[in-house]
N, C-alpha and C. Protein backbone atom coordinates (compact mmCIF):
# COMPACT_ATOMS: atom_id res chain seq x y z
N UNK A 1 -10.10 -8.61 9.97
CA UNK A 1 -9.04 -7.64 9.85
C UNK A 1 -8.64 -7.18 11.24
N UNK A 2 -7.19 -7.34 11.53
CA UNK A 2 -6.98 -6.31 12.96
C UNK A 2 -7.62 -4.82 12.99
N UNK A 3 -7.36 -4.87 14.22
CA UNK A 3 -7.82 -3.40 14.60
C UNK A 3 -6.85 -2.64 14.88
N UNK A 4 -7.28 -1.08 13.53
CA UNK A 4 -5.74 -0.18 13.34
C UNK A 4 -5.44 0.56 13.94
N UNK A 5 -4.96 1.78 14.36
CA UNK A 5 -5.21 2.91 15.24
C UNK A 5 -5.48 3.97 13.86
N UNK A 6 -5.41 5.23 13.68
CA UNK A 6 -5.73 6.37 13.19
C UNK A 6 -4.70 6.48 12.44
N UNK A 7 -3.62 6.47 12.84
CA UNK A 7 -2.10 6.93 12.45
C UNK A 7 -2.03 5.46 11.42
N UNK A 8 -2.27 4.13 11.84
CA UNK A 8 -2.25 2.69 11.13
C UNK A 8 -2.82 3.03 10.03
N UNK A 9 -4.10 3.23 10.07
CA UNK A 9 -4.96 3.53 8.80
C UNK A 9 -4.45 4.34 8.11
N UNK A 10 -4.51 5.20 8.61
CA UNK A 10 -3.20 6.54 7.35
C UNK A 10 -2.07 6.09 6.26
N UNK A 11 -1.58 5.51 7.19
CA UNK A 11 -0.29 4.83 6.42
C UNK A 11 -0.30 3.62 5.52
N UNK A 12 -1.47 2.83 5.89
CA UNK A 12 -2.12 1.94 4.72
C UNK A 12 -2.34 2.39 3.71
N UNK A 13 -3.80 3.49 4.27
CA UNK A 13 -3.63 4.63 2.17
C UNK A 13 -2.89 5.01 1.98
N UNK A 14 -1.89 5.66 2.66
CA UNK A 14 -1.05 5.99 1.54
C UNK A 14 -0.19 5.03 1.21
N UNK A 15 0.23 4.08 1.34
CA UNK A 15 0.76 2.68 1.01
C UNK A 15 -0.27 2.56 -0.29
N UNK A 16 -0.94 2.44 -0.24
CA UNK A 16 -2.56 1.80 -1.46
C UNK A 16 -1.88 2.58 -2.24
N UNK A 17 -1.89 3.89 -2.23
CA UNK A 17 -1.90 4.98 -3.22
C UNK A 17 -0.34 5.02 -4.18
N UNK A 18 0.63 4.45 -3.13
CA UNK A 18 1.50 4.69 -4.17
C UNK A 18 1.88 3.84 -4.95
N UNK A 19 2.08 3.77 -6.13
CA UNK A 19 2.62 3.19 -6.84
C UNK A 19 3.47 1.86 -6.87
N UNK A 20 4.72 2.02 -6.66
CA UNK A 20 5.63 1.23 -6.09
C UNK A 20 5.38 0.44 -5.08
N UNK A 21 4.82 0.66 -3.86
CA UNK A 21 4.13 -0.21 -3.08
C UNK A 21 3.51 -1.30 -3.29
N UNK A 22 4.19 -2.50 -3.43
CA UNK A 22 3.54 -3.52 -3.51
C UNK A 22 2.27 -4.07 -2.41
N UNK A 23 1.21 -4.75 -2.55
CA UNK A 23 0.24 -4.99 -1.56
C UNK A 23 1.00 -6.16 -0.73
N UNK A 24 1.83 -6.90 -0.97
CA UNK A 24 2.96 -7.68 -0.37
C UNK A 24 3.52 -7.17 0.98
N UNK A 25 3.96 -6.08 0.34
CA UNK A 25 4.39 -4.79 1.58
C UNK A 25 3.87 -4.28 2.41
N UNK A 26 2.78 -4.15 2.42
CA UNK A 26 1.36 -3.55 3.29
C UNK A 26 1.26 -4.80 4.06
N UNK A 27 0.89 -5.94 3.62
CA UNK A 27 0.81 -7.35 4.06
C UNK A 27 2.22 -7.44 5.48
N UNK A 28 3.34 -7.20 4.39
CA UNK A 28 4.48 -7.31 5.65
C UNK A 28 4.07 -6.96 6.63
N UNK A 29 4.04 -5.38 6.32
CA UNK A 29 4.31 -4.68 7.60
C UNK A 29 3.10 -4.81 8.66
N UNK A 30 1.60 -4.97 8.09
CA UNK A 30 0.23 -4.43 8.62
C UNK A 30 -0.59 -5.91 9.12
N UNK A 31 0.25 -7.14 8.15
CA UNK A 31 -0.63 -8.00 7.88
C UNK A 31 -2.16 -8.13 7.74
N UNK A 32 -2.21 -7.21 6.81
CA UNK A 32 -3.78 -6.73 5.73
C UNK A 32 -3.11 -7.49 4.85
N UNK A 33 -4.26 -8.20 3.76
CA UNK A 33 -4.51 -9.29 3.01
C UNK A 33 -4.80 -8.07 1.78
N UNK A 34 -4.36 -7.72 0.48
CA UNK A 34 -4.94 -7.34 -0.96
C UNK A 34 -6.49 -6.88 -0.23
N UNK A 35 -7.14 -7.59 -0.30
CA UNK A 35 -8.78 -7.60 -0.37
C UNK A 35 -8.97 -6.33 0.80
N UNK A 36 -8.28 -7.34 1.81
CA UNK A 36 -8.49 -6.63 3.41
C UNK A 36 -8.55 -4.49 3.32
N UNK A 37 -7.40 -4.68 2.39
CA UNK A 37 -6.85 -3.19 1.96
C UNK A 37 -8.20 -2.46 1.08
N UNK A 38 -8.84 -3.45 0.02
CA UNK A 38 -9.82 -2.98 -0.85
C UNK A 38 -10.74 -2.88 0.11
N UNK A 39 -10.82 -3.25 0.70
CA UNK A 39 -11.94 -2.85 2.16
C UNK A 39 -11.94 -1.98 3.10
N UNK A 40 -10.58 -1.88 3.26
CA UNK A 40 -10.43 -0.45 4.06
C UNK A 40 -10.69 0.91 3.02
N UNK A 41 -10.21 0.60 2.18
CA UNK A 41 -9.91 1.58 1.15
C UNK A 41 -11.50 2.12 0.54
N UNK A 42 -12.32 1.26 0.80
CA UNK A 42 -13.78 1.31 0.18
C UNK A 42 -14.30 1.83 1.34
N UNK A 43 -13.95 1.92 2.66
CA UNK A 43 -14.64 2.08 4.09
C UNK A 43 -13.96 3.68 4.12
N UNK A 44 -12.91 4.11 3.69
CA UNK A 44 -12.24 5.60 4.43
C UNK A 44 -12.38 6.34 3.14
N UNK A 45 -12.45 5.93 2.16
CA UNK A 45 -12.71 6.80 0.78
C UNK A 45 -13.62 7.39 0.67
N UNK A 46 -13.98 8.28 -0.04
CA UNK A 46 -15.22 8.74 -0.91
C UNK A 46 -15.78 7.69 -1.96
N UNK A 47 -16.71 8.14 -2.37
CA UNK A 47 -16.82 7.04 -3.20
C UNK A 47 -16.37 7.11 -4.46
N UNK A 48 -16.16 8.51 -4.80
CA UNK A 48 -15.62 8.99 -6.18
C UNK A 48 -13.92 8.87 -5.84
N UNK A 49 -13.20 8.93 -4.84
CA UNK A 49 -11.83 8.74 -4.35
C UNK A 49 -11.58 7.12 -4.36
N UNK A 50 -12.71 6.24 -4.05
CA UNK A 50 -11.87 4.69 -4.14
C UNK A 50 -12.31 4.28 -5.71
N UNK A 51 -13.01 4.76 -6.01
CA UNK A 51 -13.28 5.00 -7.74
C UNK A 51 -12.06 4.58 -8.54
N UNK A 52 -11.63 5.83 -8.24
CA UNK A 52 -10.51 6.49 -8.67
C UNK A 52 -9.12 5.67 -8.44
N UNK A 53 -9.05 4.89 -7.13
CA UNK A 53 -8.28 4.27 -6.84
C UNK A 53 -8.15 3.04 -7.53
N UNK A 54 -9.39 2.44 -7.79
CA UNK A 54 -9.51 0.62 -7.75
C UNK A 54 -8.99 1.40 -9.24
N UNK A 55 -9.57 2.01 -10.06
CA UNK A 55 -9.26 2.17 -11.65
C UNK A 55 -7.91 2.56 -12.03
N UNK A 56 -6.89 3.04 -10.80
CA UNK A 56 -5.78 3.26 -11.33
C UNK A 56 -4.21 1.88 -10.68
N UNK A 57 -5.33 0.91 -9.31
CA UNK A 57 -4.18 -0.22 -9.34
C UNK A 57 -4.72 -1.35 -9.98
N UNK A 58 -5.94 -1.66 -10.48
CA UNK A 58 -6.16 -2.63 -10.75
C UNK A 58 -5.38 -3.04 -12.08
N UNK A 59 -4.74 -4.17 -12.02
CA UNK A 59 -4.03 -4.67 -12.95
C UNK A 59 -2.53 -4.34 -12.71
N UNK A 60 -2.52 -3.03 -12.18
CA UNK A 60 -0.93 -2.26 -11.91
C UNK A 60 -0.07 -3.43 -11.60
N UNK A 61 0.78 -3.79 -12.42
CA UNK A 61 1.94 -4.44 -12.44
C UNK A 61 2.80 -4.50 -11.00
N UNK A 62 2.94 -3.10 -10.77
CA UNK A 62 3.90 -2.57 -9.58
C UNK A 62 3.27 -2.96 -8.46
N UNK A 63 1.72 -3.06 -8.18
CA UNK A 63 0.97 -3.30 -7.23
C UNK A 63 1.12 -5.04 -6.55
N UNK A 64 2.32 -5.86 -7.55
CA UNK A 64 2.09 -6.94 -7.17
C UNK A 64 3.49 -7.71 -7.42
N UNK A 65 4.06 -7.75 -6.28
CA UNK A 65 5.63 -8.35 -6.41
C UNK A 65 5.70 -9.30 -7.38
N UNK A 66 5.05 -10.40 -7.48
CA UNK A 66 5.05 -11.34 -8.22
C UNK A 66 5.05 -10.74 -9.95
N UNK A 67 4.55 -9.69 -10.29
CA UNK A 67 4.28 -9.57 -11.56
C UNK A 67 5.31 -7.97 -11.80
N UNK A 68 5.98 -7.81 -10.96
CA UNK A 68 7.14 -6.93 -11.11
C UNK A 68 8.33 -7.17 -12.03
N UNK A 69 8.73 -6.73 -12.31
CA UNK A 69 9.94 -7.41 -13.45
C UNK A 69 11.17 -6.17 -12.71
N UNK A 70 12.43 -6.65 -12.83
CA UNK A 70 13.43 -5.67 -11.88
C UNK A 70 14.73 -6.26 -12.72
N UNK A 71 14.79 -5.01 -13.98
CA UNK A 71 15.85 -5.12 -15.24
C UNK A 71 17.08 -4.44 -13.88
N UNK A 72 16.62 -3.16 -13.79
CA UNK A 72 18.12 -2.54 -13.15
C UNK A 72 17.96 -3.05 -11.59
N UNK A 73 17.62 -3.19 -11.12
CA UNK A 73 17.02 -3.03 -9.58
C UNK A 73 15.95 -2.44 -9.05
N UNK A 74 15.97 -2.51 -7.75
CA UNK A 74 14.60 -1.95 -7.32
C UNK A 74 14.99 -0.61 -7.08
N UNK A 75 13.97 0.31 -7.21
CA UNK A 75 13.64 1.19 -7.14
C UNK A 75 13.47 1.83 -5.58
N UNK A 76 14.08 2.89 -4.98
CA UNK A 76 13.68 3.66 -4.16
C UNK A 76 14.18 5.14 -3.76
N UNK A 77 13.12 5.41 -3.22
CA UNK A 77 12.96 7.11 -3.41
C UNK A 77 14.12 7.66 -2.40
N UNK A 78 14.49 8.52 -2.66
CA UNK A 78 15.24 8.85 -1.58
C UNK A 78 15.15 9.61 -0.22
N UNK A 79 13.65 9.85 -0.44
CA UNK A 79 13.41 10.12 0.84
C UNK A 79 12.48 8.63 1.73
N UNK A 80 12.54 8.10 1.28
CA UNK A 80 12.03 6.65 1.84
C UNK A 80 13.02 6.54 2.43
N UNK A 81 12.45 6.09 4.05
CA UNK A 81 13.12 5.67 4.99
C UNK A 81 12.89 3.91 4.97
N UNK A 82 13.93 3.07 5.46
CA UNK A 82 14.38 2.05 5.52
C UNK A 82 12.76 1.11 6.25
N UNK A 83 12.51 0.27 5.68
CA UNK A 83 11.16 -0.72 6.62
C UNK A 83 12.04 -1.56 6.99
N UNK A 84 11.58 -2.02 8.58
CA UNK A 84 12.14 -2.99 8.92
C UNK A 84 11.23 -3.56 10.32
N UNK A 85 10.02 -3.88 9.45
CA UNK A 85 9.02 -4.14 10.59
C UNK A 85 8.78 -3.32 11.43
N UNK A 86 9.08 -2.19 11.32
CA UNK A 86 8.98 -1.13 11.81
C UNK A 86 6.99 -0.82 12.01
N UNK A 87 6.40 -0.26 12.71
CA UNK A 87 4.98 0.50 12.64
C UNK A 87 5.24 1.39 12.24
N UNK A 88 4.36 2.87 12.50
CA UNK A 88 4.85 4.31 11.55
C UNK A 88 6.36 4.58 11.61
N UNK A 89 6.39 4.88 10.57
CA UNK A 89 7.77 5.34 10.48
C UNK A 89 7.40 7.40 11.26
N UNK A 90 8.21 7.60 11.63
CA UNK A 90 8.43 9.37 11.59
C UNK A 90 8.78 10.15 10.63
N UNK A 91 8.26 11.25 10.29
CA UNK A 91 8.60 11.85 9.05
C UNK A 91 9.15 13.08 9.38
């Protein structure tokens, strides 16, 4: 796995955590591998917090471009700012 800075790692979990975030996306931007992420995610968690985590993406549909289905379009928030290979975005 590369080596992240503080601010890198941050933005991975919360990438993990949301929903919509495909692990594809994390991949883009971070080039972390699915697994790579379950590893970070198992290394900065609690243990009752990646618990919690693996039990609410595993299987998650949304968690995986390939198994996404997109009737109207994709989805985005409106305060989501634009990725474009970008590193942290500013908030």
């Amino acid at each position: 796995m590369l080596q992240l800075s503080a601010n890198e790692i941050d933005r991975v979990i919360e990438m993990a955590w949301e929903d919509r975030t495909p692990f594809e996306a994390i991949y883009h931007q971070f080039k972390i591998t699915e697994a790579e992420v379950i590893m970070l995610m198992r290394k900065e968690l609690k243990p009752s917090s990646f618990r919690m985590w693996r039990k609410r993406v595993q299987g998650r549909k949304t968690k995986h471009s390939k198994l996404r289905v997109f009737d109207k379009g994709r989805f985005k928030c409106s305060r989501q700012k634009n990725i474009s290979r970008n590193k942290i975005s500013k908030r």
